[in-house]
PDB file of N, CA and C in Angstrom:
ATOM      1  N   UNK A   1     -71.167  18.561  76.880  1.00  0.00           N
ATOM      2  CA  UNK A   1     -70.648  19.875  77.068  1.00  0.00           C
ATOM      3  C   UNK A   1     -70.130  20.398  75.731  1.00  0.00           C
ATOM      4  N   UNK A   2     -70.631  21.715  75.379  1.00  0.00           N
ATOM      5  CA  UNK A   2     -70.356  21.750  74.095  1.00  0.00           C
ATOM      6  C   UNK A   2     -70.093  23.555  73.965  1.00  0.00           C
ATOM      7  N   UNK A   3     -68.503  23.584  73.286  1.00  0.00           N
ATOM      8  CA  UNK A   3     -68.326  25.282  73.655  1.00  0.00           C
ATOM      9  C   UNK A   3     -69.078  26.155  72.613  1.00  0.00           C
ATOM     10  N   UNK A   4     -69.118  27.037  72.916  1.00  0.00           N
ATOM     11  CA  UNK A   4     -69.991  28.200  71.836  1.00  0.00           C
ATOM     12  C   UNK A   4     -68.644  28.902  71.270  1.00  0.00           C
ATOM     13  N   UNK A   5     -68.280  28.416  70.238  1.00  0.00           N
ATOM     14  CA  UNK A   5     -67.552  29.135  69.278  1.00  0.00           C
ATOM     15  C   UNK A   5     -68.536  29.183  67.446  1.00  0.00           C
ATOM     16  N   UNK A   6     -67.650  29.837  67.539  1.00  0.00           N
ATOM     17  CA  UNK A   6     -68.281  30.436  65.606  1.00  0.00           C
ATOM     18  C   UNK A   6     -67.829  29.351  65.293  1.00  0.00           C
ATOM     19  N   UNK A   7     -68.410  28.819  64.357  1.00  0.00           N
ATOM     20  CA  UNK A   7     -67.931  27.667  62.946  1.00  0.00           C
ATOM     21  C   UNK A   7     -66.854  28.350  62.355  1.00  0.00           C
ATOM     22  N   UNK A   8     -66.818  29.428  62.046  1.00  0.00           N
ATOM     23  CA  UNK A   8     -65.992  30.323  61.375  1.00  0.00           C
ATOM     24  C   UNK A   8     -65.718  31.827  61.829  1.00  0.00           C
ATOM     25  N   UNK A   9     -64.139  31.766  62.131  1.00  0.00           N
ATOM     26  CA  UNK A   9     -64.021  33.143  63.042  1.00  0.00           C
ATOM     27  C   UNK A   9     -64.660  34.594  62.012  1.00  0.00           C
ATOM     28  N   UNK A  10     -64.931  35.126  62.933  1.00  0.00           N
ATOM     29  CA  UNK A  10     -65.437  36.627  61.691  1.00  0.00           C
ATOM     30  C   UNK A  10     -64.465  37.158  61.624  1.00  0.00           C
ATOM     31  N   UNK A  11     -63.419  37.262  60.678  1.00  0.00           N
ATOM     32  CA  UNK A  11     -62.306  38.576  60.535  1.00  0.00           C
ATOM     33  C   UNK A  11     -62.841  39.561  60.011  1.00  0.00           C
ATOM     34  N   UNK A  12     -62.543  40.876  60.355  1.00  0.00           N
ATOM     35  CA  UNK A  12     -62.794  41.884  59.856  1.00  0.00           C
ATOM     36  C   UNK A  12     -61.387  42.507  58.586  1.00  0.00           C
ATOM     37  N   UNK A  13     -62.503  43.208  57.731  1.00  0.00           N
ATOM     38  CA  UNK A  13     -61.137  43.920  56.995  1.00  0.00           C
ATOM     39  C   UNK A  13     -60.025  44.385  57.014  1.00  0.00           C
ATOM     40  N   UNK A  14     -60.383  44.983  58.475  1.00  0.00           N
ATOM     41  CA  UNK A  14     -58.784  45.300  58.586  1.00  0.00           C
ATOM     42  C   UNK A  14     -57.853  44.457  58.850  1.00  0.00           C
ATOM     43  N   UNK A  15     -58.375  43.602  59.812  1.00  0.00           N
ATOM     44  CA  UNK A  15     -57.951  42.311  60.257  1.00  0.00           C
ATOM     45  C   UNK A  15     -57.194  41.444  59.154  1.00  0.00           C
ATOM     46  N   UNK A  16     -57.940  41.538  57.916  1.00  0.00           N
ATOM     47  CA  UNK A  16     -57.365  40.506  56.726  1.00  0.00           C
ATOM     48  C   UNK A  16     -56.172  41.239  56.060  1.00  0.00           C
ATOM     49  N   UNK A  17     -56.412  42.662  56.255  1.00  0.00           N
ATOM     50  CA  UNK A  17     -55.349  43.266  55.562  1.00  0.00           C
ATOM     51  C   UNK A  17     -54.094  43.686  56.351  1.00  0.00           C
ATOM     52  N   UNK A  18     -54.520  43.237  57.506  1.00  0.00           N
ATOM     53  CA  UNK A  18     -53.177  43.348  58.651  1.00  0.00           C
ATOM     54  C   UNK A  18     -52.494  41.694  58.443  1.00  0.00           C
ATOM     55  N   UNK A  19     -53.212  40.867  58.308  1.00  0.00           N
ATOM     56  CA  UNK A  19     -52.799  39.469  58.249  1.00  0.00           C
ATOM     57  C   UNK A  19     -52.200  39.280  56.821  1.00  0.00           C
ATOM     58  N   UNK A  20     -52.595  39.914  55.465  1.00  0.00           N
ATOM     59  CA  UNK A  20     -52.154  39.749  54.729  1.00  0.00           C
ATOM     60  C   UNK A  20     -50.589  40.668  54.467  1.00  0.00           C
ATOM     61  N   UNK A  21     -50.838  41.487  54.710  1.00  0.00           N
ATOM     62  CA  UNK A  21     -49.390  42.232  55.047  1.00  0.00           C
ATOM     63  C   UNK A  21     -48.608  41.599  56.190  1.00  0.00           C
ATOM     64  N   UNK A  22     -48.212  40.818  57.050  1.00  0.00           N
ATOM     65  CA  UNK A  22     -47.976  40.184  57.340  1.00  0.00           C
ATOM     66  C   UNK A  22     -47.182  39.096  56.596  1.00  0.00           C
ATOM     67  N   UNK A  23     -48.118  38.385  55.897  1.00  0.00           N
ATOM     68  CA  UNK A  23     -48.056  36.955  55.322  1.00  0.00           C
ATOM     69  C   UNK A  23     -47.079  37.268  54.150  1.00  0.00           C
ATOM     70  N   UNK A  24     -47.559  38.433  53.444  1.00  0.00           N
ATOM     71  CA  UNK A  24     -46.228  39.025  52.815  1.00  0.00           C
ATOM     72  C   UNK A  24     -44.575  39.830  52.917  1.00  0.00           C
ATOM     73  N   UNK A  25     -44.906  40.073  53.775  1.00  0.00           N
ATOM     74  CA  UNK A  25     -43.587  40.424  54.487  1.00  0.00           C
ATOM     75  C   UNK A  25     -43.036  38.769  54.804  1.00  0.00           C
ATOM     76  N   UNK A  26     -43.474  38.227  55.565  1.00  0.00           N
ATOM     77  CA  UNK A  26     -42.581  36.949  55.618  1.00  0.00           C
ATOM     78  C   UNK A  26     -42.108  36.059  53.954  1.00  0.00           C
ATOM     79  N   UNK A  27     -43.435  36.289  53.110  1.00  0.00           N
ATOM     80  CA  UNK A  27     -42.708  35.887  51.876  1.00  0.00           C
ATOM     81  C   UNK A  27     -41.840  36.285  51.206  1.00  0.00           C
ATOM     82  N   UNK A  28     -41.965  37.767  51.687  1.00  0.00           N
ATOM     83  CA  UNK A  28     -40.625  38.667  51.367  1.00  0.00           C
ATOM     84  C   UNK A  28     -38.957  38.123  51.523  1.00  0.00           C
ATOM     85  N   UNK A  29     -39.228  38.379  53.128  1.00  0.00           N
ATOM     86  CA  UNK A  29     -38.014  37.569  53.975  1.00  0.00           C
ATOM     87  C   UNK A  29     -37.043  36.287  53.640  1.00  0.00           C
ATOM     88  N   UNK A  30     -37.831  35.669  53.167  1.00  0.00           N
ATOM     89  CA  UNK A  30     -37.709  34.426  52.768  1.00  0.00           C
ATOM     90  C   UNK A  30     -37.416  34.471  51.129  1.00  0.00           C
ATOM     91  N   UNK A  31     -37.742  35.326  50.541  1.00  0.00           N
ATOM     92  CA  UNK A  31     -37.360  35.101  49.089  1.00  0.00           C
ATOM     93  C   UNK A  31     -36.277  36.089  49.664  1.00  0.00           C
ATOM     94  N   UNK A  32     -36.051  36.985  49.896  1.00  0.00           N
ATOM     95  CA  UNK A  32     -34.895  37.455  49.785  1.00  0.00           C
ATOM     96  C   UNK A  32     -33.535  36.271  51.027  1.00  0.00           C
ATOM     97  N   UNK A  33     -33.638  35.802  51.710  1.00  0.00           N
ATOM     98  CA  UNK A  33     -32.890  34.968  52.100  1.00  0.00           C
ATOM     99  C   UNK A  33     -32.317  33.968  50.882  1.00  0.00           C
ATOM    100  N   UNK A  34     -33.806  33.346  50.270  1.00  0.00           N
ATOM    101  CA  UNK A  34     -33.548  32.516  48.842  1.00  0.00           C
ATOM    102  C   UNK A  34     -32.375  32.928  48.245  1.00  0.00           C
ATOM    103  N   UNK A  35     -32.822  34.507  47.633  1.00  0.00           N
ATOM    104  CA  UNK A  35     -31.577  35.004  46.654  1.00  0.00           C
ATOM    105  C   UNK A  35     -30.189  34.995  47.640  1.00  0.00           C
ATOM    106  N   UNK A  36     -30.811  35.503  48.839  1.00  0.00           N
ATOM    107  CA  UNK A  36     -29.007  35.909  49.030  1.00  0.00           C
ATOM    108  C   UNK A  36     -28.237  34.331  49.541  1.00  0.00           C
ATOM    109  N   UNK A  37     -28.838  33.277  49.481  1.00  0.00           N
ATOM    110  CA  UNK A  37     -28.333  31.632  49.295  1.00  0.00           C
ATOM    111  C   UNK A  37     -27.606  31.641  48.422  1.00  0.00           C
ATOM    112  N   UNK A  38     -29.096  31.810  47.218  1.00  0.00           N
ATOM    113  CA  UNK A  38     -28.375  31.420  45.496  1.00  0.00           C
ATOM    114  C   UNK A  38     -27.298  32.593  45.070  1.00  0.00           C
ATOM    115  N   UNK A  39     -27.416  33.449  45.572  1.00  0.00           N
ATOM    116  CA  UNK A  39     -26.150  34.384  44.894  1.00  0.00           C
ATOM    117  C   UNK A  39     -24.831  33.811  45.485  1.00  0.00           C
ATOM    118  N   UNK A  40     -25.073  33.456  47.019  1.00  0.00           N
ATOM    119  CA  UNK A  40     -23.370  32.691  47.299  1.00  0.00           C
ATOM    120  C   UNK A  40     -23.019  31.606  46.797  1.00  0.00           C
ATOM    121  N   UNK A  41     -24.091  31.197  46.352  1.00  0.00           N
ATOM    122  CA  UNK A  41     -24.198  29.406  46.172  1.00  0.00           C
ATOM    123  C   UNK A  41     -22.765  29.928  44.345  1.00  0.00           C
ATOM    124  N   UNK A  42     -23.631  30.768  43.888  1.00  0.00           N
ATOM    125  CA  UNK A  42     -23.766  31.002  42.256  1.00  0.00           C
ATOM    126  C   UNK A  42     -22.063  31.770  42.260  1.00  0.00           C
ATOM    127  N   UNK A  43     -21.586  32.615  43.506  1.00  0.00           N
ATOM    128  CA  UNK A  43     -20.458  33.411  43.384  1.00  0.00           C
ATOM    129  C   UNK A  43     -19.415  32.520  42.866  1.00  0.00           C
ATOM    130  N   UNK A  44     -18.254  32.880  41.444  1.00  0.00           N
ATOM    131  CA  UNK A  44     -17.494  32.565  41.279  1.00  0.00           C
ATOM    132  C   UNK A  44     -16.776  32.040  42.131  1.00  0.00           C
ATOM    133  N   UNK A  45     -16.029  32.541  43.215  1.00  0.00           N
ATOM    134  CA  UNK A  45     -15.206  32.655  44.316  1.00  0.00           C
ATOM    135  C   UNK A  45     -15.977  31.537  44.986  1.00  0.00           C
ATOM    136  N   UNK A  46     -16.950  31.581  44.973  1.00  0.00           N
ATOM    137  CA  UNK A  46     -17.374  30.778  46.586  1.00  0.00           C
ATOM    138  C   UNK A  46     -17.405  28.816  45.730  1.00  0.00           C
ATOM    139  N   UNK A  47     -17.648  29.377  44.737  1.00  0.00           N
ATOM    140  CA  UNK A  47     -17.519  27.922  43.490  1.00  0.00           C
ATOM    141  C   UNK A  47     -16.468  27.076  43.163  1.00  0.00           C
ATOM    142  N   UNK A  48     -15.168  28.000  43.168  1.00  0.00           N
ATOM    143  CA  UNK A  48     -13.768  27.580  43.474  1.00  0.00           C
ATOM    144  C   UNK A  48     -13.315  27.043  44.231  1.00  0.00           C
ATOM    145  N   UNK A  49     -14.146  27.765  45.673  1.00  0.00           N
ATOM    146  CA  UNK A  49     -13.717  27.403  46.542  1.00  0.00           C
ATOM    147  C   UNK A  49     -13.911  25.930  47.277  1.00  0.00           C
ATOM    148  N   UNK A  50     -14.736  25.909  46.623  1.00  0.00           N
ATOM    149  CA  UNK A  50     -16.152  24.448  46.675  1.00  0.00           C
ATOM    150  C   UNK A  50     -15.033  23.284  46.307  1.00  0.00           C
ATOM    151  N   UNK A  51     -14.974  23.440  44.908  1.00  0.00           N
ATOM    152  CA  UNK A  51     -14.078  22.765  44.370  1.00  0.00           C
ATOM    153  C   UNK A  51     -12.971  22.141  44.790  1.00  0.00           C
ATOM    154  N   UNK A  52     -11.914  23.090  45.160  1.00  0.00           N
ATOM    155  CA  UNK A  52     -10.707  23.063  46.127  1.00  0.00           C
ATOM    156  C   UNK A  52     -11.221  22.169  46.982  1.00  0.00           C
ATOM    157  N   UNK A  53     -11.972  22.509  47.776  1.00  0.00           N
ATOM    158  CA  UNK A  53     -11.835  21.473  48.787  1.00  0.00           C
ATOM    159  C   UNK A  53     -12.672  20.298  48.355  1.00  0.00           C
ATOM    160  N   UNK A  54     -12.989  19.753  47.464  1.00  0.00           N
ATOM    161  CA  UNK A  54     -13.821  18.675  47.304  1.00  0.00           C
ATOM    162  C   UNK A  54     -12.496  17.995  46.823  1.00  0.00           C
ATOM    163  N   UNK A  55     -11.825  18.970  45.776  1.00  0.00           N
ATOM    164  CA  UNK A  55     -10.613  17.994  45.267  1.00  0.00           C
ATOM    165  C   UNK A  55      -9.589  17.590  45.985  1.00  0.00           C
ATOM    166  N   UNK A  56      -9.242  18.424  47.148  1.00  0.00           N
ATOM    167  CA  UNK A  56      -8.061  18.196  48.338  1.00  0.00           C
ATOM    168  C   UNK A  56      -8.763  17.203  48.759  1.00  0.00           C
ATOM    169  N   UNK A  57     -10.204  17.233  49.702  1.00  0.00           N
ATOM    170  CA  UNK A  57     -10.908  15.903  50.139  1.00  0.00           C
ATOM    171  C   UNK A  57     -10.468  14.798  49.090  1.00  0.00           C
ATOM    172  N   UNK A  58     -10.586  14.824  48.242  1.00  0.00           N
ATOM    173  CA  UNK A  58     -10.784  13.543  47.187  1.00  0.00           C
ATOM    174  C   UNK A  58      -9.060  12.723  47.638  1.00  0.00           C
ATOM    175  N   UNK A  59      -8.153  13.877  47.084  1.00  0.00           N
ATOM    176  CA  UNK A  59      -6.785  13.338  47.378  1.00  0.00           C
ATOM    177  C   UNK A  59      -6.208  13.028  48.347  1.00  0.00           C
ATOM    178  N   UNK A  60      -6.760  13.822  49.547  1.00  0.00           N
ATOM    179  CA  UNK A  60      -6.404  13.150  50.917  1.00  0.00           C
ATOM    180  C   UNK A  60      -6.627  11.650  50.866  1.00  0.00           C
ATOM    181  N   UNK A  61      -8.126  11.287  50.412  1.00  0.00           N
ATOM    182  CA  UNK A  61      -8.644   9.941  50.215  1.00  0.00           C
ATOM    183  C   UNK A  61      -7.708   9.019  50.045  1.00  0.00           C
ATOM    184  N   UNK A  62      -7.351   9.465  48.771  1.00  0.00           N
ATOM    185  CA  UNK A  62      -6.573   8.609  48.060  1.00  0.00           C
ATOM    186  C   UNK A  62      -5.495   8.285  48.528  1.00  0.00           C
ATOM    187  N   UNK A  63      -4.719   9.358  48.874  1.00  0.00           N
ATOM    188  CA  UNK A  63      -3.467   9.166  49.763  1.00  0.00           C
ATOM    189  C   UNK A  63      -3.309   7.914  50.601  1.00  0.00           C
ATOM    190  N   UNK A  64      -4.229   8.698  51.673  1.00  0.00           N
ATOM    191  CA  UNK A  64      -4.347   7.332  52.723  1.00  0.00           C
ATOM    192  C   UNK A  64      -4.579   6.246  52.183  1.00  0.00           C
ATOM    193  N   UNK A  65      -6.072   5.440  51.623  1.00  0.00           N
ATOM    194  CA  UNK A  65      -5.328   4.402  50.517  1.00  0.00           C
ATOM    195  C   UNK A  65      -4.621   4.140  49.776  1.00  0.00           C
ATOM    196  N   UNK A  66      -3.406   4.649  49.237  1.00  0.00           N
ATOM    197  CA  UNK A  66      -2.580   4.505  48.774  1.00  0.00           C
ATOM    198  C   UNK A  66      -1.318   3.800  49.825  1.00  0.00           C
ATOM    199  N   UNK A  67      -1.470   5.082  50.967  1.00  0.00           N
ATOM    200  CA  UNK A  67      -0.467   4.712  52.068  1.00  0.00           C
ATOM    201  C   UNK A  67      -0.919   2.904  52.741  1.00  0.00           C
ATOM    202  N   UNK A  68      -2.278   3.136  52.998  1.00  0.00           N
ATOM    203  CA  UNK A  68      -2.582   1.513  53.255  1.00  0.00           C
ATOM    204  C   UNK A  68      -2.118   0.497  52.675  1.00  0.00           C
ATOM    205  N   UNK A  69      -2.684   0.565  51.464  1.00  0.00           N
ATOM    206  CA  UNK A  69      -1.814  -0.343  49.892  1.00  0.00           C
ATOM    207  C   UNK A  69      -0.261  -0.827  50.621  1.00  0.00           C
ATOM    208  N   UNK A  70       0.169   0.093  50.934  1.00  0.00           N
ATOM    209  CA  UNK A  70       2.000  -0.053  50.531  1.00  0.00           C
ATOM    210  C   UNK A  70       2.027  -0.290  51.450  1.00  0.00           C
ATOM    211  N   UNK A  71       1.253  -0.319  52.527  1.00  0.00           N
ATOM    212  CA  UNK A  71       1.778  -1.024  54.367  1.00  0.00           C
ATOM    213  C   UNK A  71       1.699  -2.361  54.538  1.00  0.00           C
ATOM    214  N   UNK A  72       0.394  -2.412  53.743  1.00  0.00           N
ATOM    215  CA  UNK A  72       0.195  -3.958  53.446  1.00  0.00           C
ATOM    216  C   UNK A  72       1.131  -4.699  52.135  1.00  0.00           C
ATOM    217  N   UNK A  73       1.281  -4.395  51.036  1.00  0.00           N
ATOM    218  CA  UNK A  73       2.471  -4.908  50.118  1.00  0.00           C
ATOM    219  C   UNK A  73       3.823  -4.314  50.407  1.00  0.00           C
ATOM    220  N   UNK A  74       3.944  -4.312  51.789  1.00  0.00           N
ATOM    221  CA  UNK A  74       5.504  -3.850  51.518  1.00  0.00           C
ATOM    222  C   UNK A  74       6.516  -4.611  51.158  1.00  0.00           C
ATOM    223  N   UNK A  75       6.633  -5.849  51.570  1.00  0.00           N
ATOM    224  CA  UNK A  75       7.913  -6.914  50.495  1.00  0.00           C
ATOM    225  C   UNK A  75       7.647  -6.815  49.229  1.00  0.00           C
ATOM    226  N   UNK A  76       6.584  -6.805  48.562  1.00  0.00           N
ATOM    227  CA  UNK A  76       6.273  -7.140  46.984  1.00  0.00           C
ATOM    228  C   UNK A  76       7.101  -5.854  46.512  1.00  0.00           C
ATOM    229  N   UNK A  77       6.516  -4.803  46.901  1.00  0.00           N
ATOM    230  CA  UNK A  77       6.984  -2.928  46.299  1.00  0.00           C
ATOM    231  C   UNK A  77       8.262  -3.407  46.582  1.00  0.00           C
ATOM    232  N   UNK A  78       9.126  -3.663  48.106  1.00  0.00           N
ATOM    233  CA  UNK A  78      10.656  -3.727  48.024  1.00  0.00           C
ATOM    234  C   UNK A  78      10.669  -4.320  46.938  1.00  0.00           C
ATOM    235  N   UNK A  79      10.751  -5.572  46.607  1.00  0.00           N
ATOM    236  CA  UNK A  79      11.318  -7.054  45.446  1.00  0.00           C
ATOM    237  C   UNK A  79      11.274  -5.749  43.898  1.00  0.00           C
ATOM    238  N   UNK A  80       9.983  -5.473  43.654  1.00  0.00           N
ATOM    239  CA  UNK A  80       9.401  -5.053  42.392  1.00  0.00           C
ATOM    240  C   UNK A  80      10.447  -3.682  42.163  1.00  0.00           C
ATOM    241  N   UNK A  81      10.867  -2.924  43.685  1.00  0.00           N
ATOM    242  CA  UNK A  81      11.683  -1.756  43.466  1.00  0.00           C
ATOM    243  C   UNK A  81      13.461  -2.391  43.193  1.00  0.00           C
ATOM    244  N   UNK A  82      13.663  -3.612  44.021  1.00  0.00           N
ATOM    245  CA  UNK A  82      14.943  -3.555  43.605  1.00  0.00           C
ATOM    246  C   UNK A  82      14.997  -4.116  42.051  1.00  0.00           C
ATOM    247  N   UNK A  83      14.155  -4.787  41.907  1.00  0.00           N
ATOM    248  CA  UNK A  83      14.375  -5.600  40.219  1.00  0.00           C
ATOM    249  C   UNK A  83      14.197  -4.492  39.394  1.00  0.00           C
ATOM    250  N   UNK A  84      13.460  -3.394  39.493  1.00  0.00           N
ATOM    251  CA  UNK A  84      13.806  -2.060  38.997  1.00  0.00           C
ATOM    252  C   UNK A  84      14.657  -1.163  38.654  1.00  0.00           C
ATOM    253  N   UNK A  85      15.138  -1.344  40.058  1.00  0.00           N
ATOM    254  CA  UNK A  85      16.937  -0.332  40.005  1.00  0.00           C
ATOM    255  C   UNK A  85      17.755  -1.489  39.258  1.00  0.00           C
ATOM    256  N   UNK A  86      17.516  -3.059  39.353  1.00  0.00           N
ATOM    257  CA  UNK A  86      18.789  -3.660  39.151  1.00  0.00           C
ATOM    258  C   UNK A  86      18.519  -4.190  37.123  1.00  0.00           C
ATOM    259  N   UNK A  87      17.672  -3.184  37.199  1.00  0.00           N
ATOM    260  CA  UNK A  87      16.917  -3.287  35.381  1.00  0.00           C
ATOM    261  C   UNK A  87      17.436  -2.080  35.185  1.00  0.00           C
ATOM    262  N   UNK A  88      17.652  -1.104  35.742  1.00  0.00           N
ATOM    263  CA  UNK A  88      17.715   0.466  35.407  1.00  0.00           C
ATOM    264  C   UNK A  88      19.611   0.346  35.404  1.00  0.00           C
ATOM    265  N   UNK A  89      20.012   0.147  36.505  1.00  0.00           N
ATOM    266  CA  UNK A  89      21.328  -0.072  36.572  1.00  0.00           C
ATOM    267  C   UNK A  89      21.805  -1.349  35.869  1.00  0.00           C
ATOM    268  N   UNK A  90      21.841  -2.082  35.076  1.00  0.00           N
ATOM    269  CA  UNK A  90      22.318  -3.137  34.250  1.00  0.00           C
ATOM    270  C   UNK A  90      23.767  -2.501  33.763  1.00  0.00           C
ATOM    271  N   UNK A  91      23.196  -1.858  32.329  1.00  0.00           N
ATOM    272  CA  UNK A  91      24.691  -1.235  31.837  1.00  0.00           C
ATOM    273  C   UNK A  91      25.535  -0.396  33.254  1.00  0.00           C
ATOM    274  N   UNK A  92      26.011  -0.327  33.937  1.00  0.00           N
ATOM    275  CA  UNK A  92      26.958   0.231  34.470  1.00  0.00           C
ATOM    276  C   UNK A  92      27.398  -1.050  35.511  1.00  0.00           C
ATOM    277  N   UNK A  93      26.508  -1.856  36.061  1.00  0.00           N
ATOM    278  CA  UNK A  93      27.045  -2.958  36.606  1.00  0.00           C
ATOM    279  C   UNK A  93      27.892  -3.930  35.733  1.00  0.00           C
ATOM    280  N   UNK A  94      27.581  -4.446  34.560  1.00  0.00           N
ATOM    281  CA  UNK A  94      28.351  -4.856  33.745  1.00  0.00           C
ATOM    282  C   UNK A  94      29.698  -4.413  33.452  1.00  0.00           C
ATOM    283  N   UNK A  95      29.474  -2.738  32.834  1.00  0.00           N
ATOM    284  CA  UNK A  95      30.793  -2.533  33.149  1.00  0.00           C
ATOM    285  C   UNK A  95      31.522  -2.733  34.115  1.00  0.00           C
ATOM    286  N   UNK A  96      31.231  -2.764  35.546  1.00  0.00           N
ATOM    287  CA  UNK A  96      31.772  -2.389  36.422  1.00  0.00           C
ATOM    288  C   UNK A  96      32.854  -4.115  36.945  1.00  0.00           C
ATOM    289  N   UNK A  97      32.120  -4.938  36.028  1.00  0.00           N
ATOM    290  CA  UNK A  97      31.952  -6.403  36.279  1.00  0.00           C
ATOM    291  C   UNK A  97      33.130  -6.637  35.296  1.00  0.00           C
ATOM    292  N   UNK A  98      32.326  -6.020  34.267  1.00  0.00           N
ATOM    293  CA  UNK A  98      33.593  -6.125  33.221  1.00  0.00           C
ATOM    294  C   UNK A  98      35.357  -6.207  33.573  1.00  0.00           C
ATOM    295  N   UNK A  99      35.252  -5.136  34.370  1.00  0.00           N
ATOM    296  CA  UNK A  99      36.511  -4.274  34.850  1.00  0.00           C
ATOM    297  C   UNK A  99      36.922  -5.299  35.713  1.00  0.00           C
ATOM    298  N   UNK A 100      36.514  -5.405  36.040  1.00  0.00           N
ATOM    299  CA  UNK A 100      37.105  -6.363  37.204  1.00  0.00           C
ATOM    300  C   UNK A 100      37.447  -7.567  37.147  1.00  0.00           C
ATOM    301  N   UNK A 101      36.626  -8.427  36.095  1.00  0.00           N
ATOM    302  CA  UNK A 101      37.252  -9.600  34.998  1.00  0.00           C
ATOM    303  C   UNK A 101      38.525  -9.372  34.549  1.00  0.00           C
ATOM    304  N   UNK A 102      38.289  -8.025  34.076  1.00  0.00           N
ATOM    305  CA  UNK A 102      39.829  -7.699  32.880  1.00  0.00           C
ATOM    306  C   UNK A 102      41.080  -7.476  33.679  1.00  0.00           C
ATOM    307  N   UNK A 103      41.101  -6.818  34.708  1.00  0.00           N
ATOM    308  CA  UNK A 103      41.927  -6.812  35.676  1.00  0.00           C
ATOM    309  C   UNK A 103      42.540  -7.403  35.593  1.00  0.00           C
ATOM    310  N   UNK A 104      41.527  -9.179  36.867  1.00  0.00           N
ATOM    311  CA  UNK A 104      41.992  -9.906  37.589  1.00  0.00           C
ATOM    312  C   UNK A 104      42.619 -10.746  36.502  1.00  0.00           C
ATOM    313  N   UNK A 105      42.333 -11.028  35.266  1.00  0.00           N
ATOM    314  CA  UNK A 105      42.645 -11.753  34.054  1.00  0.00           C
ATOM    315  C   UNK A 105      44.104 -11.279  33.474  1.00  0.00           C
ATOM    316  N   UNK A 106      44.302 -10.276  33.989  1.00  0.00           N
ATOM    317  CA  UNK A 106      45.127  -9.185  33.711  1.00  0.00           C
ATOM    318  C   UNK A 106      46.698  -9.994  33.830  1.00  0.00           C
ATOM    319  N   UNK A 107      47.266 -10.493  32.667  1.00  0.00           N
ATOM    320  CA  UNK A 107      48.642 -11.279  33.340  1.00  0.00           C
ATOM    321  C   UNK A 107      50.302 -10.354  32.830  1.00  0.00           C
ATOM    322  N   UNK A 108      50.992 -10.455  33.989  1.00  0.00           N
ATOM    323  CA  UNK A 108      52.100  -9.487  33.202  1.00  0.00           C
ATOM    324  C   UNK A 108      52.260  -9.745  31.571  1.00  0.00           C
ATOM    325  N   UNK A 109      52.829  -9.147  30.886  1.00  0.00           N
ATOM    326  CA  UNK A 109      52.800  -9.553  29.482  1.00  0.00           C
ATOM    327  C   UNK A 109      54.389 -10.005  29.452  1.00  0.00           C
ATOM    328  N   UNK A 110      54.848 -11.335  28.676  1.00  0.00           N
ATOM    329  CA  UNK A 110      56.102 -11.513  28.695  1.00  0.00           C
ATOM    330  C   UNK A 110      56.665 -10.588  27.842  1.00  0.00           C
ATOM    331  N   UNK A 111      56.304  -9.464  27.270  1.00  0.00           N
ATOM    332  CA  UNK A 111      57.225  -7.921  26.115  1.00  0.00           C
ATOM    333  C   UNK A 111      57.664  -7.482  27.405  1.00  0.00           C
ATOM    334  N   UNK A 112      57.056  -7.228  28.334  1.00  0.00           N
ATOM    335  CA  UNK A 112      57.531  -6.190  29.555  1.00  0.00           C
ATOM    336  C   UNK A 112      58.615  -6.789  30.171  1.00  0.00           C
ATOM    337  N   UNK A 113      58.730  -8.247  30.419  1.00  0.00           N
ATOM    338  CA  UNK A 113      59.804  -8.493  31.318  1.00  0.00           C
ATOM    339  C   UNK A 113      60.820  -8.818  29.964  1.00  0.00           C
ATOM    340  N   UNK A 114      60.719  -9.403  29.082  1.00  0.00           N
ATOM    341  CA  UNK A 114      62.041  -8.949  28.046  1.00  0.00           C
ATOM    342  C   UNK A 114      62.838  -7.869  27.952  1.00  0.00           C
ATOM    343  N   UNK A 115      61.988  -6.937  28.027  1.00  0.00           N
ATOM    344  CA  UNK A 115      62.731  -5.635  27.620  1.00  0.00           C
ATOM    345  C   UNK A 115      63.588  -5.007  29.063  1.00  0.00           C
ATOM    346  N   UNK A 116      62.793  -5.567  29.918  1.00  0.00           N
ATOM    347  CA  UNK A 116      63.857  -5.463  31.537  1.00  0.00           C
ATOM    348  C   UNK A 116      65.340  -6.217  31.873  1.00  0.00           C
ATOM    349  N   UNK A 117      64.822  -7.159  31.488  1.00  0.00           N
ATOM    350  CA  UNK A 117      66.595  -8.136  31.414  1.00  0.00           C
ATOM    351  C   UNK A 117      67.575  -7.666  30.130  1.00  0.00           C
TER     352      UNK A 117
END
């Protein structure tokens, strides 16, 4: 069984020039979609904006690993933070140590009770 078609459809002229107008209009369409992509793609503003959020994304990132980090080392960060403060605060503990040596060391002086009798 064998159908009777043309090997090759016959278009007529007009036919090709209706199909080709056609075929161009859609290339039209489409390049102008192209540009109006690349012009947002290309807008200052829309480039910034890109940015911004790639860099907020980035730091959120980090954050949260960061926050992980310190959930998991939290005794080490305490130890490493107090030997910190107690490196940062040195001179005033001393004094404070000092004072309190000198005090308690502190003995009436025998000039004071002479001069009372």
């Amino acid at each position: 069984m064998s159908t009777i078609l043309p090997e090759e459809p016959v278009v007529t002229d007009r036919e090709s020039v209706i199909l080709s107008n056609a075929e161009r209009r859609y290339l039209r369409r489409k390049l102008t979609g192209s540009l109006a992509v690349a012009r947002d793609v290309l807008k200052p503003r829309n480039q910034l904006k890109r940015f911004v959020e790639r860099q907020t994304t980035q730091a959120k990132h980090i954050a949260d690993e960061t926050v992980q980090i310190a959930k998991n080392n939290a005794p080490i960060i305490g130890v490493i933070g107090l030997g910190a403060l107690l490196i940062a605060a040195r001179g005033p503990i001393t004094r404070w140590i000092s004072t309190l040596r000198h005090s308690k060391s502190k003995t009436p002086s025998s000039k004071r009770y002479r001069n009372d009798i």
